[in-house]
N, C-alpha and C. Protein backbone atom coordinates (compact mmCIF):
# COMPACT_ATOMS: atom_id res chain seq x y z
N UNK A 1 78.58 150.58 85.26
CA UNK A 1 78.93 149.17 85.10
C UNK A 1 79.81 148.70 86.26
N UNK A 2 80.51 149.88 86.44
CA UNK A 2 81.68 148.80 87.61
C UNK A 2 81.04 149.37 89.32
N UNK A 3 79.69 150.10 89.27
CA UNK A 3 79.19 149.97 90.25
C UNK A 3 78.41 148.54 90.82
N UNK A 4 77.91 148.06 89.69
CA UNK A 4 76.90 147.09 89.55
C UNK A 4 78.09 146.18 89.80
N UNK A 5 79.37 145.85 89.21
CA UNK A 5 80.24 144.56 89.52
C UNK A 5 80.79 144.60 91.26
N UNK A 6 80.42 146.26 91.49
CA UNK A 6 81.34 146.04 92.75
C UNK A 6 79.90 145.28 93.93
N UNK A 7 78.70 145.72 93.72
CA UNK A 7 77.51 145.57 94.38
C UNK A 7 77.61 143.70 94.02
N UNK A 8 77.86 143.14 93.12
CA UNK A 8 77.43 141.58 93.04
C UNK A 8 79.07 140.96 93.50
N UNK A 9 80.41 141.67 93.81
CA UNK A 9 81.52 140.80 94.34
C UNK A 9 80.66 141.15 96.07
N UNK A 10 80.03 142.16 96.78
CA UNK A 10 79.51 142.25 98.09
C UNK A 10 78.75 141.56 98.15
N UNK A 11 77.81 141.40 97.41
CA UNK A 11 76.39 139.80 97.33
C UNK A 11 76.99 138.88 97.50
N UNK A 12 78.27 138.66 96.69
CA UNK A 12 78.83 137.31 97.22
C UNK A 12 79.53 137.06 98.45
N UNK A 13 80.29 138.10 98.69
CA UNK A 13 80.63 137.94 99.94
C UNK A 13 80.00 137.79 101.18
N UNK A 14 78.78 138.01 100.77
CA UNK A 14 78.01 138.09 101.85
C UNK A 14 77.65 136.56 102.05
N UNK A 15 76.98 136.22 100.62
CA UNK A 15 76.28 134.85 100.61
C UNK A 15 77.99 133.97 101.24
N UNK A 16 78.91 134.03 101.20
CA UNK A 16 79.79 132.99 101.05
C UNK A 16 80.12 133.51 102.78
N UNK A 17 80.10 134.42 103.51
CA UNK A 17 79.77 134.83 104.52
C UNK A 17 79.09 133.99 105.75
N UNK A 18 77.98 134.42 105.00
CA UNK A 18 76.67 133.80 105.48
C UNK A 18 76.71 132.17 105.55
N UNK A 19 77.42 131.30 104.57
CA UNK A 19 77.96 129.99 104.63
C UNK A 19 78.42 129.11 105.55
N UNK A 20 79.69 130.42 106.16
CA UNK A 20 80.99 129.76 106.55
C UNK A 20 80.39 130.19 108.20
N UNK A 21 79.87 130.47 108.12
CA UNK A 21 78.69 131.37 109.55
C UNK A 21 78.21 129.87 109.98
N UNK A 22 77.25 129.37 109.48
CA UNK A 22 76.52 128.42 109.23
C UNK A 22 76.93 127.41 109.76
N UNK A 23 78.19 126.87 108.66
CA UNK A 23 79.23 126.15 108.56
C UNK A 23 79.36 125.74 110.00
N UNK A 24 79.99 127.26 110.62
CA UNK A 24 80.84 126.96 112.29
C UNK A 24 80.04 126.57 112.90
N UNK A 25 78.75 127.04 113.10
CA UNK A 25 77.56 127.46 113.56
C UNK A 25 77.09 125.74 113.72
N UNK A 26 77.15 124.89 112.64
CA UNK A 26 76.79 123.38 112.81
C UNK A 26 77.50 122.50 113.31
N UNK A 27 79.03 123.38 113.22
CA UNK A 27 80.47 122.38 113.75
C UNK A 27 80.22 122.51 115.33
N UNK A 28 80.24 123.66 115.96
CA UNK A 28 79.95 123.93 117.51
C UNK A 28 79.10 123.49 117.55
N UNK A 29 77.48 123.18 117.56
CA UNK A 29 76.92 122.73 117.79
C UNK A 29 76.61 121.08 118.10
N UNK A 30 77.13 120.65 116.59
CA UNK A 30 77.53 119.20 116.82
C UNK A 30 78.64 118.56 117.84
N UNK A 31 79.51 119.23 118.38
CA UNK A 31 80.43 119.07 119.44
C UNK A 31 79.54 118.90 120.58
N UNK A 32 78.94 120.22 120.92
CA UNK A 32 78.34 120.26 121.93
C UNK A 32 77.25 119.19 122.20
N UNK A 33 76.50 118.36 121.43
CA UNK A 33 75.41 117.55 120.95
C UNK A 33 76.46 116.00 121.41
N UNK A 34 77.54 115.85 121.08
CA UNK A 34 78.48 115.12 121.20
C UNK A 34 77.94 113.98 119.98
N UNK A 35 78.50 115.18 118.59
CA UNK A 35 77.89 114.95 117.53
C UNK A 35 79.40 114.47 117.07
N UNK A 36 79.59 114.50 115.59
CA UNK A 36 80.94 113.58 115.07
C UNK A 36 82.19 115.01 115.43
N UNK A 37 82.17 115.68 115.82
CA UNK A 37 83.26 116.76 116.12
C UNK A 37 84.34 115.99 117.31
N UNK A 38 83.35 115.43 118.21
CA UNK A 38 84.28 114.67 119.78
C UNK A 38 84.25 113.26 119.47
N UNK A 39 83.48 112.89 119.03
CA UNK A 39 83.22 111.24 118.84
C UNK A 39 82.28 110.86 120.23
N UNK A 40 81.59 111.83 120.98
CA UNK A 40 81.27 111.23 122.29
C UNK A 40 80.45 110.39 121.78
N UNK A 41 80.45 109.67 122.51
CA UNK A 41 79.23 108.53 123.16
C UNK A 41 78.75 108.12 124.22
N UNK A 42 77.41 107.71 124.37
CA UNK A 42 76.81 107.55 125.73
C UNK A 42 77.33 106.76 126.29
N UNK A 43 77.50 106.47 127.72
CA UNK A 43 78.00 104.74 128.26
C UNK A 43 77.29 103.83 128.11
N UNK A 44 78.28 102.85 127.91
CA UNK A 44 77.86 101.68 127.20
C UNK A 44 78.01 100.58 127.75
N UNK A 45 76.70 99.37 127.90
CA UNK A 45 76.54 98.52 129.07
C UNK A 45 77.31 96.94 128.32
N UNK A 46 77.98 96.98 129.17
CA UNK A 46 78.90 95.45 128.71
C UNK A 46 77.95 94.69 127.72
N UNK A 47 76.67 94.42 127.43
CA UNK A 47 76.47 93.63 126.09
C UNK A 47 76.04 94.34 125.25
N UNK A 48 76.47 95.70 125.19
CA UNK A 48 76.54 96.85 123.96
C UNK A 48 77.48 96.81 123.41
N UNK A 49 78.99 96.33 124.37
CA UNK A 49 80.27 96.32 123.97
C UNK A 49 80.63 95.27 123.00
N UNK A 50 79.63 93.76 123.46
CA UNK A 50 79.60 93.22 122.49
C UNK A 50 78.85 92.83 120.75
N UNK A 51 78.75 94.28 120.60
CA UNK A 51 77.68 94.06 119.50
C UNK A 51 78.86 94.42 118.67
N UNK A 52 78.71 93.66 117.49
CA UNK A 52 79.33 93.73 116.18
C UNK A 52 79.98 94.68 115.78
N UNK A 53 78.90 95.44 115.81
CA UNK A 53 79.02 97.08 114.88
C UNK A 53 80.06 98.42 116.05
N UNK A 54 79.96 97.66 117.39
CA UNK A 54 80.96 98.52 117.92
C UNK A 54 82.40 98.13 117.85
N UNK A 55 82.99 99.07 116.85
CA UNK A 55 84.31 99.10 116.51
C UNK A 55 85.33 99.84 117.10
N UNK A 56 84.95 100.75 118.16
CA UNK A 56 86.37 100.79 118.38
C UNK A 56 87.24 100.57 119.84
N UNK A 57 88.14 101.08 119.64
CA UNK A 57 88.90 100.36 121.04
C UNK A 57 88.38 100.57 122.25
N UNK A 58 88.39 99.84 122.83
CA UNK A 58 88.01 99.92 124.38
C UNK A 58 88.97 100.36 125.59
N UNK A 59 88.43 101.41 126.10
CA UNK A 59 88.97 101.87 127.47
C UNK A 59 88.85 101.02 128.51
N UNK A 60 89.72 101.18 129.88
CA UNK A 60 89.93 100.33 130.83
C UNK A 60 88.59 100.14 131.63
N UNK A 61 87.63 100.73 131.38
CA UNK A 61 86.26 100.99 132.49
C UNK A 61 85.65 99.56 131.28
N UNK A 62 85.80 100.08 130.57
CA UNK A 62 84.81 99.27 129.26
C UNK A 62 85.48 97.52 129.31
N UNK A 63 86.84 97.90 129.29
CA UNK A 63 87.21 96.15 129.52
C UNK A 63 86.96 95.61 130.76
N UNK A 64 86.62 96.64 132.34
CA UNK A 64 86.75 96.15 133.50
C UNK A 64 85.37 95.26 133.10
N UNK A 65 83.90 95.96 132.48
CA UNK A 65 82.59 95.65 132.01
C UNK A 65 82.54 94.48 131.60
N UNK A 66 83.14 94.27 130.26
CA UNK A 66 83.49 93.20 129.16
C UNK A 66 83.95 91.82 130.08
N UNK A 67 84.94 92.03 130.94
CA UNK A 67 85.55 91.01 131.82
C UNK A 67 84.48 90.68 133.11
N UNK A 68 84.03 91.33 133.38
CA UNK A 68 82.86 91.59 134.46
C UNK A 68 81.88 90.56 134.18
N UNK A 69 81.02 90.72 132.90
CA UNK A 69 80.32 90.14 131.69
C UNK A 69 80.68 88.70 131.67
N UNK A 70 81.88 88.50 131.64
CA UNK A 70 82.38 87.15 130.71
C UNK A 70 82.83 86.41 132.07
N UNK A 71 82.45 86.59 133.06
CA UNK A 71 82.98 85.80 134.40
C UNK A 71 81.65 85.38 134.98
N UNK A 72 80.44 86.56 134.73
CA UNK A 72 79.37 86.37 135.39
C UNK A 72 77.78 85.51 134.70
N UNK A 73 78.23 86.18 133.01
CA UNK A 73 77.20 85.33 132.60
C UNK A 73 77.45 83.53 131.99
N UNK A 74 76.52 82.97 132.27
CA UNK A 74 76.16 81.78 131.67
C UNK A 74 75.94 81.50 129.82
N UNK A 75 75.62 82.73 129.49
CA UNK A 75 74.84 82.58 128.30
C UNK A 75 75.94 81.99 127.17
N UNK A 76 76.14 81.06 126.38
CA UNK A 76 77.07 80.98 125.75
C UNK A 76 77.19 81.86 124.28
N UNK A 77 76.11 82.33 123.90
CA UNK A 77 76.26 83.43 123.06
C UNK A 77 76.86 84.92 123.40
N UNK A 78 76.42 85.35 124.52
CA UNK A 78 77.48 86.52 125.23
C UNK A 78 78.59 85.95 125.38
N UNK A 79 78.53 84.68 125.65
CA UNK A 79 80.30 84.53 126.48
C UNK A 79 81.03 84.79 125.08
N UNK A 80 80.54 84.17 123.72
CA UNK A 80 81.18 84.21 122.41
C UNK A 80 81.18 85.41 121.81
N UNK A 81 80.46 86.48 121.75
CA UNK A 81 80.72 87.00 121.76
C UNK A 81 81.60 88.35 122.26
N UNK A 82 81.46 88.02 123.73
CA UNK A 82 82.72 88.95 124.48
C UNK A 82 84.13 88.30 124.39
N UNK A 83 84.54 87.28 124.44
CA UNK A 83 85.79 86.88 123.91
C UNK A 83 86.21 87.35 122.33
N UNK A 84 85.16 87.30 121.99
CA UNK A 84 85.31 88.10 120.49
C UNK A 84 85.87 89.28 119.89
N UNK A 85 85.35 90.12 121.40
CA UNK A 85 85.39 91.13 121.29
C UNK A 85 86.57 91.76 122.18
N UNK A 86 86.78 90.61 123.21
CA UNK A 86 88.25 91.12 124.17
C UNK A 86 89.42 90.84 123.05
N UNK A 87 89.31 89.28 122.45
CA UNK A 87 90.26 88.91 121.51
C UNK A 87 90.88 90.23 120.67
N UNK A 88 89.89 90.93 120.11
CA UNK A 88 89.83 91.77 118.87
C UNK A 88 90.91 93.16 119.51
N UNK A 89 90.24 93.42 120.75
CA UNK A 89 91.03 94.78 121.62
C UNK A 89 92.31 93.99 121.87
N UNK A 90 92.29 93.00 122.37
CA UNK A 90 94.06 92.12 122.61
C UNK A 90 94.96 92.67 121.73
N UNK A 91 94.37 92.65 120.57
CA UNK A 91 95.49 92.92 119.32
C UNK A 91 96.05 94.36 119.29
N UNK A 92 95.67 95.48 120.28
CA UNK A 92 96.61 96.17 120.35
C UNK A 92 97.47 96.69 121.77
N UNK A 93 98.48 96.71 122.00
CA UNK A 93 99.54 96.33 122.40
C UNK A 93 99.22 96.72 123.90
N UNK A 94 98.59 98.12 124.35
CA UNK A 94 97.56 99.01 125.01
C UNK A 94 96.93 98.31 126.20
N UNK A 95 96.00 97.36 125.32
CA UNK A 95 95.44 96.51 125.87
C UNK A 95 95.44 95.35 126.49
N UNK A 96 96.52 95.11 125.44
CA UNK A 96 97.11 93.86 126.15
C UNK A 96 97.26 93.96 127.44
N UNK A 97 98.52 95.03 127.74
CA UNK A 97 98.48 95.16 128.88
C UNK A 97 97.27 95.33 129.71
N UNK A 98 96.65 96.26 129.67
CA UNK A 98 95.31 96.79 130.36
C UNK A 98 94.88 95.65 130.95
N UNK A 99 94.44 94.80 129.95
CA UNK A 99 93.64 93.30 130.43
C UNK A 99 94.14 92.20 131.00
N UNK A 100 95.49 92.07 131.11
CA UNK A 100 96.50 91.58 132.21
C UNK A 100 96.54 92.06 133.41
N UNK A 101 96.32 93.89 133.19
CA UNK A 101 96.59 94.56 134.82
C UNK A 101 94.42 94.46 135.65
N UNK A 102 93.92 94.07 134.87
CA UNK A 102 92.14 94.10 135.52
C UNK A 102 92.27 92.54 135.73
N UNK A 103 93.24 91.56 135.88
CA UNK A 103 92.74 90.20 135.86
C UNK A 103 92.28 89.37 134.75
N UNK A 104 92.41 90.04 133.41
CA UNK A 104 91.83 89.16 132.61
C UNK A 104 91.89 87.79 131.91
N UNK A 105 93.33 87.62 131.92
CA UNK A 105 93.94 86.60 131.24
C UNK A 105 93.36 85.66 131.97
N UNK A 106 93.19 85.24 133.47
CA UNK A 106 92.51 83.86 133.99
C UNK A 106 91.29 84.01 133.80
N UNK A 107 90.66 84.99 133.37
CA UNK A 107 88.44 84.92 133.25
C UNK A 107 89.21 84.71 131.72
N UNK A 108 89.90 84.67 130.46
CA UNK A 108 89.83 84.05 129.46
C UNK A 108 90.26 82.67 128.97
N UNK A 109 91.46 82.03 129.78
CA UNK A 109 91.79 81.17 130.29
C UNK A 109 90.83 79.77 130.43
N UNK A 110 90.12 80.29 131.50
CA UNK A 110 89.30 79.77 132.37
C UNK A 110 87.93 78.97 130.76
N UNK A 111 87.97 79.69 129.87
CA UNK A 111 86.71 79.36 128.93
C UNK A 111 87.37 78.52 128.40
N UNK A 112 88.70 78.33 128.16
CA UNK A 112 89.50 76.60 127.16
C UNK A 112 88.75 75.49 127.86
N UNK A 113 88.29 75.36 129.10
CA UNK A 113 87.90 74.14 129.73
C UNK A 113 86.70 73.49 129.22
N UNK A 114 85.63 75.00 128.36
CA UNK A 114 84.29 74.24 128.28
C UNK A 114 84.22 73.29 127.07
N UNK A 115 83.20 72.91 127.28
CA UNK A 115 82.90 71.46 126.17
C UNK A 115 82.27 71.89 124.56
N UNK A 116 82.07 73.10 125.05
CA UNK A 116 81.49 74.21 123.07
C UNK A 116 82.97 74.36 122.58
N UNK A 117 82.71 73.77 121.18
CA UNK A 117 84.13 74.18 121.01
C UNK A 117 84.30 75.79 120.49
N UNK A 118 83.10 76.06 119.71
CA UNK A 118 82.81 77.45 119.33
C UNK A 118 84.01 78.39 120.70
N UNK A 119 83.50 78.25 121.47
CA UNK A 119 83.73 79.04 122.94
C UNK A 119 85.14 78.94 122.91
N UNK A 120 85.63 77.59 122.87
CA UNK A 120 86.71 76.93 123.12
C UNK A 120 87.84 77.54 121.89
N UNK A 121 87.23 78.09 121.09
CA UNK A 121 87.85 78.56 119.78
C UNK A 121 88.23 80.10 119.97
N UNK A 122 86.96 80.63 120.66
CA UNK A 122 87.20 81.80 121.31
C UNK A 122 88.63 82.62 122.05
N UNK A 123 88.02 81.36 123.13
CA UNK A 123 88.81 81.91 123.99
C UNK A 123 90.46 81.67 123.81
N UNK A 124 91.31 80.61 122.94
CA UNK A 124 92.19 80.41 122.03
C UNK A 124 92.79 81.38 121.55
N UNK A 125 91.94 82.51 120.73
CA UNK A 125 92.08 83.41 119.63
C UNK A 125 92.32 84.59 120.69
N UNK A 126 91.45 84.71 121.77
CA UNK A 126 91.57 85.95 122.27
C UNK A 126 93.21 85.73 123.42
N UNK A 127 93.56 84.36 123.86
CA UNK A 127 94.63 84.28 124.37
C UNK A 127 95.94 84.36 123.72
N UNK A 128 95.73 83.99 122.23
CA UNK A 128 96.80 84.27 121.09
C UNK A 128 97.02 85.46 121.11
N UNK A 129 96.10 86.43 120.98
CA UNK A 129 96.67 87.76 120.47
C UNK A 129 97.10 88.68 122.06
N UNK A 130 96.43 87.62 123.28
CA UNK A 130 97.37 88.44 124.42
C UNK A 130 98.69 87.79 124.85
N UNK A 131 99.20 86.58 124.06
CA UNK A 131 100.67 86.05 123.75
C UNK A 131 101.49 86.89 123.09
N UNK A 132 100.85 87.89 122.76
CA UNK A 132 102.45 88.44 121.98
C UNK A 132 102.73 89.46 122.83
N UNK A 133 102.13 90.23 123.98
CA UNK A 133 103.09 90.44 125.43
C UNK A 133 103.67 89.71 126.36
N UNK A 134 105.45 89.85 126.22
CA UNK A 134 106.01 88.72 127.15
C UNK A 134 105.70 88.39 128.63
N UNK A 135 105.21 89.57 128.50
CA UNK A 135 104.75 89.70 130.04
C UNK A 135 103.47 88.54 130.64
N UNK A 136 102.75 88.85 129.40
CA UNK A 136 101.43 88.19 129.63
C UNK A 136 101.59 86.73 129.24
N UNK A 137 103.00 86.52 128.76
CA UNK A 137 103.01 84.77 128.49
C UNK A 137 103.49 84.33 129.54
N UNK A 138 103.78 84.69 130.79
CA UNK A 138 104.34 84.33 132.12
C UNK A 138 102.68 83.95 132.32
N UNK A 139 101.60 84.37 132.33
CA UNK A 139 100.49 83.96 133.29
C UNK A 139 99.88 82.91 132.06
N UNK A 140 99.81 83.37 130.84
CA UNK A 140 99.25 82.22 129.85
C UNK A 140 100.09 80.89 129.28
N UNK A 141 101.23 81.03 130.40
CA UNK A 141 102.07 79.74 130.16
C UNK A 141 101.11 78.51 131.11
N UNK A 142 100.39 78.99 131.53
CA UNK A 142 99.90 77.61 132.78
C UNK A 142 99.09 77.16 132.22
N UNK A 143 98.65 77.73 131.04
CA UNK A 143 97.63 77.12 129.96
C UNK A 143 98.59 75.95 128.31
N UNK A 144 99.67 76.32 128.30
CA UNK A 144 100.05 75.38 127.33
C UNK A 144 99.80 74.05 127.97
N UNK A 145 100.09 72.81 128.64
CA UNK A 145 99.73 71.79 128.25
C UNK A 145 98.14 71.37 128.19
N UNK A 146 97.26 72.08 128.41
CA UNK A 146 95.74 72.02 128.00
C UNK A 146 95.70 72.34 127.14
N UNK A 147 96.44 73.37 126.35
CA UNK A 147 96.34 73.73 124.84
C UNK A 147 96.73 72.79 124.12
N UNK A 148 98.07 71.81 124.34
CA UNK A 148 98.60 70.74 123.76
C UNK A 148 97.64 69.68 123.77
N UNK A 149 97.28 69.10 124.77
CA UNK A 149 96.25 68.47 124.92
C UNK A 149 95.07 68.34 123.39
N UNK A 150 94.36 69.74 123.79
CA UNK A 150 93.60 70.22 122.82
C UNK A 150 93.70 69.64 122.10
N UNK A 151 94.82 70.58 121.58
CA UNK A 151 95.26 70.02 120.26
C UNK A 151 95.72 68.77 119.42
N UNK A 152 95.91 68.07 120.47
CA UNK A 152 96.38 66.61 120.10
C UNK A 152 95.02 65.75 119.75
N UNK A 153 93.95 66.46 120.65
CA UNK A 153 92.97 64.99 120.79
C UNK A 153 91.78 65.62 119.79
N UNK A 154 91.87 66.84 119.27
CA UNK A 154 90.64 67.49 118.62
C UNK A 154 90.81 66.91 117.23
N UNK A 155 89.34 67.05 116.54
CA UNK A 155 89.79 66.86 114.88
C UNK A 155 90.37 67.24 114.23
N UNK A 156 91.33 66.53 113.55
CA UNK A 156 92.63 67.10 112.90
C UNK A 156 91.34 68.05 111.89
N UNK A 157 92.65 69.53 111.33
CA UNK A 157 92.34 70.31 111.29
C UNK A 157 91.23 71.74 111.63
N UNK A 158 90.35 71.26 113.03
CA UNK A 158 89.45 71.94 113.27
C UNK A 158 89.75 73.07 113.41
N UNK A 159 89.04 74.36 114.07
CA UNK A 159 89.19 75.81 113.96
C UNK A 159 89.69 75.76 115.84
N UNK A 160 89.33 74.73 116.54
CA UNK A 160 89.83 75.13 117.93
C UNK A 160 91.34 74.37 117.56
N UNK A 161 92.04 73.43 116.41
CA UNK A 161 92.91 73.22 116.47
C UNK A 161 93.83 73.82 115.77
N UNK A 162 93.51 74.74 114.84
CA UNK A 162 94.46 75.82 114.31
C UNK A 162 94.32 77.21 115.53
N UNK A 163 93.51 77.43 116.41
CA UNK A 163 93.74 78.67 116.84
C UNK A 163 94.75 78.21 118.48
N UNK A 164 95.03 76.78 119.26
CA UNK A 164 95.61 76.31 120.18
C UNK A 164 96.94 76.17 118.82
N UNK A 165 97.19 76.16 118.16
CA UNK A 165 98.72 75.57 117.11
C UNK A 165 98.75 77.60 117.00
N UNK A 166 97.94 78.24 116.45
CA UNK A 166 99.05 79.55 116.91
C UNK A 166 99.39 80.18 117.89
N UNK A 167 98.76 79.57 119.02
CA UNK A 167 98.76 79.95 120.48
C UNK A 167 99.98 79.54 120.64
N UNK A 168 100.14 78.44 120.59
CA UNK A 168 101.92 77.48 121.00
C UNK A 168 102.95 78.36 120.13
N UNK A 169 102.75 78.01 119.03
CA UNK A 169 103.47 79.54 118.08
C UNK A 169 103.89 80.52 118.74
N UNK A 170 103.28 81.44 119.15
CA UNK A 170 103.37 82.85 120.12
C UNK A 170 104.37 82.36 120.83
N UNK A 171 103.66 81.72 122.02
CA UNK A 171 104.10 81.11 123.09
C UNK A 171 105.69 80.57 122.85
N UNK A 172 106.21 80.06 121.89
CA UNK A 172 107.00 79.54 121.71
C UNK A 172 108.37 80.53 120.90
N UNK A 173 108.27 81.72 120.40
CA UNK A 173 109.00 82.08 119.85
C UNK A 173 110.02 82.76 120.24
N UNK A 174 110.08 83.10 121.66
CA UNK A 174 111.29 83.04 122.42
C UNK A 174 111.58 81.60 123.26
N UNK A 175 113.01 81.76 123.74
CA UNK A 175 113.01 80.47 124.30
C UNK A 175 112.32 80.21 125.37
N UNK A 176 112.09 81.08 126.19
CA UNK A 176 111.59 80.54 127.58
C UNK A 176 110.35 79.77 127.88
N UNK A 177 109.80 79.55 126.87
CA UNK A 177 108.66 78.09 127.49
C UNK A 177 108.89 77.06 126.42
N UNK A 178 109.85 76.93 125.34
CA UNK A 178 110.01 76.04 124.17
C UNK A 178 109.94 74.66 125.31
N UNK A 179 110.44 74.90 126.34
CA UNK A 179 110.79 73.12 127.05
C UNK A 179 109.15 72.45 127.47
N UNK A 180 108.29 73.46 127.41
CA UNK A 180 107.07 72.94 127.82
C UNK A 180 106.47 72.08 126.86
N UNK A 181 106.93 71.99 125.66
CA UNK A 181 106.21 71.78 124.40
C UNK A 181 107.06 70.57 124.16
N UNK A 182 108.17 70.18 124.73
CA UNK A 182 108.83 68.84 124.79
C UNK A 182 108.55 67.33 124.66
N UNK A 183 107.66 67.19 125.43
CA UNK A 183 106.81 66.19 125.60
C UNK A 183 105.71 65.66 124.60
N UNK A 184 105.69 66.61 123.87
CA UNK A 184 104.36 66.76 122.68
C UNK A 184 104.96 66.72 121.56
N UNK A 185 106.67 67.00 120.97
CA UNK A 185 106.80 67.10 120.15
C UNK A 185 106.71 65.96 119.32
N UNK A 186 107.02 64.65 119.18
CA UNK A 186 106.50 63.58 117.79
C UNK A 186 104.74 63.91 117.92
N UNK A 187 103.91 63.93 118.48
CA UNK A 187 102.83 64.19 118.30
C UNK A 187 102.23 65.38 117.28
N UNK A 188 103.16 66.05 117.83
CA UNK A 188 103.02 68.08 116.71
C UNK A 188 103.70 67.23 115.64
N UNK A 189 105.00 66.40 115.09
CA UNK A 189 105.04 66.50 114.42
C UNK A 189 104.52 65.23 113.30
N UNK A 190 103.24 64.50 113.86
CA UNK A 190 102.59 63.72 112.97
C UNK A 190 101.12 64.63 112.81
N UNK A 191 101.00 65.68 113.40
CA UNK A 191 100.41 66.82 112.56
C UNK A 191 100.83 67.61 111.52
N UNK A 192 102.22 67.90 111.73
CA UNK A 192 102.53 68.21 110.81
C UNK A 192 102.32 67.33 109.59
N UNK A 193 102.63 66.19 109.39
CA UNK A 193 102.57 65.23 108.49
C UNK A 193 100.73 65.11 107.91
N UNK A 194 99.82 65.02 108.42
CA UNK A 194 98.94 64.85 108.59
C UNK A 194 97.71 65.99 107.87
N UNK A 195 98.20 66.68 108.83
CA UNK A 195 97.30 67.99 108.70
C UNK A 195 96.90 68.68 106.61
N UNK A 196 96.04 69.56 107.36
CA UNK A 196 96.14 70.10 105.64
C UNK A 196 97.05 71.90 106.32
N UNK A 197 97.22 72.61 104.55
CA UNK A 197 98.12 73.15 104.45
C UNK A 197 98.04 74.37 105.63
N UNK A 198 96.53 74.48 106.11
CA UNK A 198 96.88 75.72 106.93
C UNK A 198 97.44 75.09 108.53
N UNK A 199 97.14 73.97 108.63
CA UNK A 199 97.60 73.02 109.73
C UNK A 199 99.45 73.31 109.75
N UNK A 200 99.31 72.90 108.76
CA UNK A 200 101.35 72.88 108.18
C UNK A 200 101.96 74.16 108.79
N UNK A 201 101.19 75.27 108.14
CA UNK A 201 101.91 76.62 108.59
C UNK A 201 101.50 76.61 109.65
C-alpha cells in the first residue's frame, strides 16, 4: 500500500513538473515573440498613434511623429484626432515637458486660429493640460488674449468656451500672468452671471 502511495505522490510530481516546465517554457517564449512578458511593440506610424485604442504613453520619438503629423497634415480629422491624443499625453507631467522641449506648444497653439470649432476645442484642451507646467505657461502665455477673445465672442456656454475658461484658470493661478486677463475682466464676469453651472465653475 505505501508503495503504491509513494509511486502516485512521483506521478504527481512529475505531472506538476511537467506544468511549471511548460509554464516557463510559454513565459520565455512570449518575451522573446515580444509577447505580453515586455509589452514590445512594433513601430508605430504617427496615424497609428492616433487611433483610439492606443493607450499608452508616448515616448519622445512617438511625440516628435504625432507633432510632425499635426504641422504637416491638412486633414481635419487627423488634426482632431492628434491633438486628442497629444492633449491626453500632456496630462502627465513627463510630457509636458517633452513636448515643450520638441517645439510643440506653437504646432498646438497655432490650431486656436482655425474656423472648426471641433479643432478649436482641441487644441484648447490639449494647451490646458500643458498649462499646468510653469514653464510651459511662459510660451502659452502669447496665446491668452486669443483665448479671451474666444471666449468672449463664442456661444455662451459652448465646449470651445468652457475648454479657453479652464485654460485662463491654469494660466491664472499663480500671479504672473493674472494682469493679462485685466482688460477682460467685467466681460468674464457677465459670464459669470450668464452662463450655466458648468460655465460658473
Amino acid at each position: 500500500m505505501g508503495g503504491a502511495r509513494d509511486v502516485g505522490w512521483v506521478a504527481a510530481g512529475l505531472v506538476l513538473a511537467a506544468g511549471a516546465c511548460y509554464c516557463f517554457y510559454r513565459l520565455t517564449r512570449g518575451r522573446r515573440r515580444g509577447g505580453p512578458g515586455l509589452r514590445l511593440r512594433p513601430s508605430r506610424s504617427a496615424e497609428d498613434l492616433t487611433n483610439g485604442s492606443y493607450d499608452d504613453i508616448l515616448n519622445a520619438e512617438q511625440l516628435q511623429k504625432l507633432l510632425y503629423l499635426l504641422e504637416s497634415t491638412e486633414d481635419p480629422v487627423i488634426i482632431e484626432r492628434a491633438l486628442v491624443t497629444l492633449g491626453n499625453n500632456a496630462a502627465f507631467s513627463v510630457n509636458q515637458v517633452m513636448i515643450r522641449e520638441l517645439g510643440g506648444i506653437p504646432i498646438v497653439g497655432s490650431k486656436i486660429n482655425t474656423p472648426n470649432q471641433s479643432i478649436k476645442e482641441k487644441a484648447l484642451n490639449a494647451l490646458n493640460n500643458l498649462s499646468v507646467n510653469v514653464e510651459n505657461q511662459i510660451k502659452i502665455k502669447v496665446y491668452v488674449s486669443q483665448v479671451c477673445e474666444d471666449v468672449l465672442s463664442g456661444p455662451l456656454n459652448s465646449a470651445v468656451q468652457l475648454a479657453g475658461l479652464r485654460l485662463l484658470t491654469n494660466m491664472t493661478v499663480t500671479n504672473d500672468h493674472q494682469h493679462m486677463l485685466s482688460s477682460y475682466i467685467t466681460d468674464l464676469f457677465h459670464l459669470l452671471l450668464t452662463g450655466n453651472g458648468s460655465t460658473k465653475v
